[in-house]
N, C-alpha and C. Protein backbone atom coordinates (compact mmCIF):
# COMPACT_ATOMS: atom_id res chain seq x y z
N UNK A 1 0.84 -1.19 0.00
CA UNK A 1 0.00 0.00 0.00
C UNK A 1 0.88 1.24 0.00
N UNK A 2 0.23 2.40 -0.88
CA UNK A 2 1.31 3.61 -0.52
C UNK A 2 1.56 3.79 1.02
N UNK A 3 2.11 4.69 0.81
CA UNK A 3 2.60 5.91 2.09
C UNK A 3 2.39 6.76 1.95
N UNK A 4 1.92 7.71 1.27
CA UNK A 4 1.31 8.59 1.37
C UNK A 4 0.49 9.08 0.06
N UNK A 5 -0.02 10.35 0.00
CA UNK A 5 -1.23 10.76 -0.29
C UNK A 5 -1.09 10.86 -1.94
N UNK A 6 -0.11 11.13 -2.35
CA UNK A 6 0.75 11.50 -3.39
C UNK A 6 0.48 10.22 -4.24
N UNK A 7 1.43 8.73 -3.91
CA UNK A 7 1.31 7.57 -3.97
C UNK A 7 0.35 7.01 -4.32
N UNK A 8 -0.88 7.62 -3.69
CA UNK A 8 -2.02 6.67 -3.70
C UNK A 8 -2.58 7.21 -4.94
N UNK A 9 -2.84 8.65 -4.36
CA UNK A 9 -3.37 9.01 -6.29
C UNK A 9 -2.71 8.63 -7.22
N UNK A 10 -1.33 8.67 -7.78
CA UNK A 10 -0.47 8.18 -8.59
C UNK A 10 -0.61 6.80 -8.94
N UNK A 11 -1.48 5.99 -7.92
CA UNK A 11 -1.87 4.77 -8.09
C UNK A 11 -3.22 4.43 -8.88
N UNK A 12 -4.02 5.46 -9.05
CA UNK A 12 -4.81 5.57 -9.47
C UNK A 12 -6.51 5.25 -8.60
N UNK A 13 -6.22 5.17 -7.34
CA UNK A 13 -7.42 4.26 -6.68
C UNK A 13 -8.81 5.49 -6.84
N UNK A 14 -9.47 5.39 -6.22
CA UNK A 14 -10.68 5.84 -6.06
C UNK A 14 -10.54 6.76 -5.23
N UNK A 15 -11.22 8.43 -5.38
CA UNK A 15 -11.51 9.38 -4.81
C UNK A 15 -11.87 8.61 -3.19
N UNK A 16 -12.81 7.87 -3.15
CA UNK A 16 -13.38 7.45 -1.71
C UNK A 16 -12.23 6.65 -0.88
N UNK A 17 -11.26 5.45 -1.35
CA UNK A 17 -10.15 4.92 -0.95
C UNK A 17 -8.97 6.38 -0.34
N UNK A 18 -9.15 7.54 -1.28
CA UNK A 18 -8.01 8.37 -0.71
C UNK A 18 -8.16 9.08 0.33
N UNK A 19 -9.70 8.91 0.64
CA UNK A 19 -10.34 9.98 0.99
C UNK A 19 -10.29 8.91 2.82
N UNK A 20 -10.38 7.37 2.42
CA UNK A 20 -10.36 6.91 3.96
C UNK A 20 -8.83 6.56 4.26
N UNK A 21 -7.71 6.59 3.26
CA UNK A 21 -6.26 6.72 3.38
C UNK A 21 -6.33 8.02 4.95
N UNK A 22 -6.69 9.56 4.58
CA UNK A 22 -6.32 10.50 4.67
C UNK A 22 -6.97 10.43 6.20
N UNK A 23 -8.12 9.72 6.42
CA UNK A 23 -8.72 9.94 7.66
C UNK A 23 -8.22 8.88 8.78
N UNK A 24 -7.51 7.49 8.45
CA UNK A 24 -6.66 6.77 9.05
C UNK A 24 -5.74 6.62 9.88
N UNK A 25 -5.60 6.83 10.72
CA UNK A 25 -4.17 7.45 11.48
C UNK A 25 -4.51 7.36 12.89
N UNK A 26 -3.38 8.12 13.68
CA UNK A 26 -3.49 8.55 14.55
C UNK A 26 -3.45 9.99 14.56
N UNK A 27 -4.17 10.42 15.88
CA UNK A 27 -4.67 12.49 15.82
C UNK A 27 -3.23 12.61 16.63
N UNK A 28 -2.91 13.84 15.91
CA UNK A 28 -2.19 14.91 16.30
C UNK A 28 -2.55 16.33 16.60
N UNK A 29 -1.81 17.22 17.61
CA UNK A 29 -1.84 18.16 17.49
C UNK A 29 -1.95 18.99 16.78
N UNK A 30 -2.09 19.93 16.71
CA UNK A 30 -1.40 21.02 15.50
C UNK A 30 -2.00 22.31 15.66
N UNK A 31 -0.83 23.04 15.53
CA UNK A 31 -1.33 24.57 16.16
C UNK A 31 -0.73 25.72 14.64
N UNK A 32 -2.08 26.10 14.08
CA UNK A 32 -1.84 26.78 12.72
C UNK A 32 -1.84 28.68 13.24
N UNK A 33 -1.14 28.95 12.63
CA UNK A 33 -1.22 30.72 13.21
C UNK A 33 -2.16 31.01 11.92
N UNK A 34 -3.41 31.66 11.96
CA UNK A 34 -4.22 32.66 10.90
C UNK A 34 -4.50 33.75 11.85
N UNK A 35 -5.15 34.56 11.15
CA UNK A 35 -6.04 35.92 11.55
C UNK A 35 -7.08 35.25 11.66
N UNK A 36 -7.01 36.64 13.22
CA UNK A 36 -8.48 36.24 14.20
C UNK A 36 -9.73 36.27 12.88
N UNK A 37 -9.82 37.11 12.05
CA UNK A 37 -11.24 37.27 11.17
C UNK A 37 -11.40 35.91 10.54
N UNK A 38 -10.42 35.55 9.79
CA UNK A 38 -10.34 34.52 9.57
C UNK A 38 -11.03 33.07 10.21
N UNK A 39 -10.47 33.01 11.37
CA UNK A 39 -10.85 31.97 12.53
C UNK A 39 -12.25 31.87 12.75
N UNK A 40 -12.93 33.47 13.14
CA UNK A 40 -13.45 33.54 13.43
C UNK A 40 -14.95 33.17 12.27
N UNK A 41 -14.74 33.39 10.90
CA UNK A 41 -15.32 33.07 9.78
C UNK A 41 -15.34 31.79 9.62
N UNK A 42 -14.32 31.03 10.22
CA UNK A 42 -15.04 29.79 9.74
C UNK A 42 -14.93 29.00 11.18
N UNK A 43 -15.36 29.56 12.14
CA UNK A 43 -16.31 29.18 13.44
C UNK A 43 -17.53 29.12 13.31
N UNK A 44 -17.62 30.21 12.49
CA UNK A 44 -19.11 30.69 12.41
C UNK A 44 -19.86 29.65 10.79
N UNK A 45 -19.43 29.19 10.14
CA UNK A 45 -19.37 28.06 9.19
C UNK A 45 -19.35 26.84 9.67
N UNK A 46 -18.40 26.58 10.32
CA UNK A 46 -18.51 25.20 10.87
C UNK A 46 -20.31 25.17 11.86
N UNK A 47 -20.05 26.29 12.97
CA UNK A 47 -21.71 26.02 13.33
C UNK A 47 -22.79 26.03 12.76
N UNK A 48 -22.87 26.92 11.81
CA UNK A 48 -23.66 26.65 10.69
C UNK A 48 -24.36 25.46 10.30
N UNK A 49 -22.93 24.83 10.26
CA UNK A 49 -23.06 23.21 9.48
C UNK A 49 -23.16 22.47 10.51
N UNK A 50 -23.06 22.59 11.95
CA UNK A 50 -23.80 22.14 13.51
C UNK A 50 -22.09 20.94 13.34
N UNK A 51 -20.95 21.27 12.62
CA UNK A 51 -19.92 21.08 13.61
C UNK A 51 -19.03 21.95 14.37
N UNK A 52 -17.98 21.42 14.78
CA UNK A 52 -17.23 22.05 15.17
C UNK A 52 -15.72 22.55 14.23
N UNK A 53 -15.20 23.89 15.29
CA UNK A 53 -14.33 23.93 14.21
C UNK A 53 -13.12 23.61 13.95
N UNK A 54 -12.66 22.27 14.45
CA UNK A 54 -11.51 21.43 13.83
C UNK A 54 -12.07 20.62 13.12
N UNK A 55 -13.09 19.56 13.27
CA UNK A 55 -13.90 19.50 12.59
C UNK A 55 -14.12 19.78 11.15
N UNK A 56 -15.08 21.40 10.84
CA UNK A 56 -14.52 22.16 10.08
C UNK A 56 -13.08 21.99 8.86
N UNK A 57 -12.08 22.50 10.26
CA UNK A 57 -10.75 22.36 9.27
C UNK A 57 -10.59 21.21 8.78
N UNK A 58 -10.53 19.67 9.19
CA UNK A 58 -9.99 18.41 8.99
C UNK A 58 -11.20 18.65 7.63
N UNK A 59 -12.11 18.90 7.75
CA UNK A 59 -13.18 17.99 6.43
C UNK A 59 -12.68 19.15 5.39
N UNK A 60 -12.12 20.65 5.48
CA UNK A 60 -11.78 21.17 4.46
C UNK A 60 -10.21 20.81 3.61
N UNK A 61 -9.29 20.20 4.43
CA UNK A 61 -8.26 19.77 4.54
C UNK A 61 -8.66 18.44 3.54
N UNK A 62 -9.45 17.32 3.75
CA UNK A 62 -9.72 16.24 3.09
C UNK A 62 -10.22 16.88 1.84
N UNK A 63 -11.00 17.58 2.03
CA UNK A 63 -11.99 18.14 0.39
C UNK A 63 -10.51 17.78 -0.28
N UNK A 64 -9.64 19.12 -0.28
CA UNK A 64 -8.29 19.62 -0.87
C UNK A 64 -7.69 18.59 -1.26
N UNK A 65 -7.58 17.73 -0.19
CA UNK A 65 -6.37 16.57 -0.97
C UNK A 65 -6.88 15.60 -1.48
N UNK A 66 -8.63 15.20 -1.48
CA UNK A 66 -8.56 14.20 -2.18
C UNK A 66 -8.92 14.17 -3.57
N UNK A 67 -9.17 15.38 -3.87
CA UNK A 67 -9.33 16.05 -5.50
C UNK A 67 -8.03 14.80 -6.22
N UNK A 68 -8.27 14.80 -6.85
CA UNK A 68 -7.90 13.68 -8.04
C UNK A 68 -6.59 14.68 -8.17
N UNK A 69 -5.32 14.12 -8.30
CA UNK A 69 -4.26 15.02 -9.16
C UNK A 69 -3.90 16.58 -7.91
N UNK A 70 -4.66 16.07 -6.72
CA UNK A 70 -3.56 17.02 -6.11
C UNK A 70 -2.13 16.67 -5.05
């Protein structure tokens, strides 16, 4: 199996296979510096959508990479 995200598309598998590659793992930390407006815009998005907002980030993070060819 690949190793990473790159690999797998290059492999050609299925949007949905890359997409449960990417969610697999173990959680980490991670501390991103943006602007407060920023943050605060997509707090207010994520509740919207009645999650939360890491949440939020992780499912916009997956959108991004599992696009075919990125």
């Amino acid at each position: 199996m690949p190793k990473t995200s790159k690999q797998l598309i290059e492999s050609g598998v299925s949007e949905t296979e890359i997409r449960s590659f990417l969610v697999d793992g173990d959680q980490v930390s991670v501390t991103p510096r943006i602007h407060d407006t920023l943050r605060d815009a997509a707090k207010e998005e994520a509740a919207l959508r009645g999650m939360s907002f890491s949440a939020f980030v992780r499912t916009c993070i997956i959108e991004e990479l599992a696009k075919k060819g990125a």
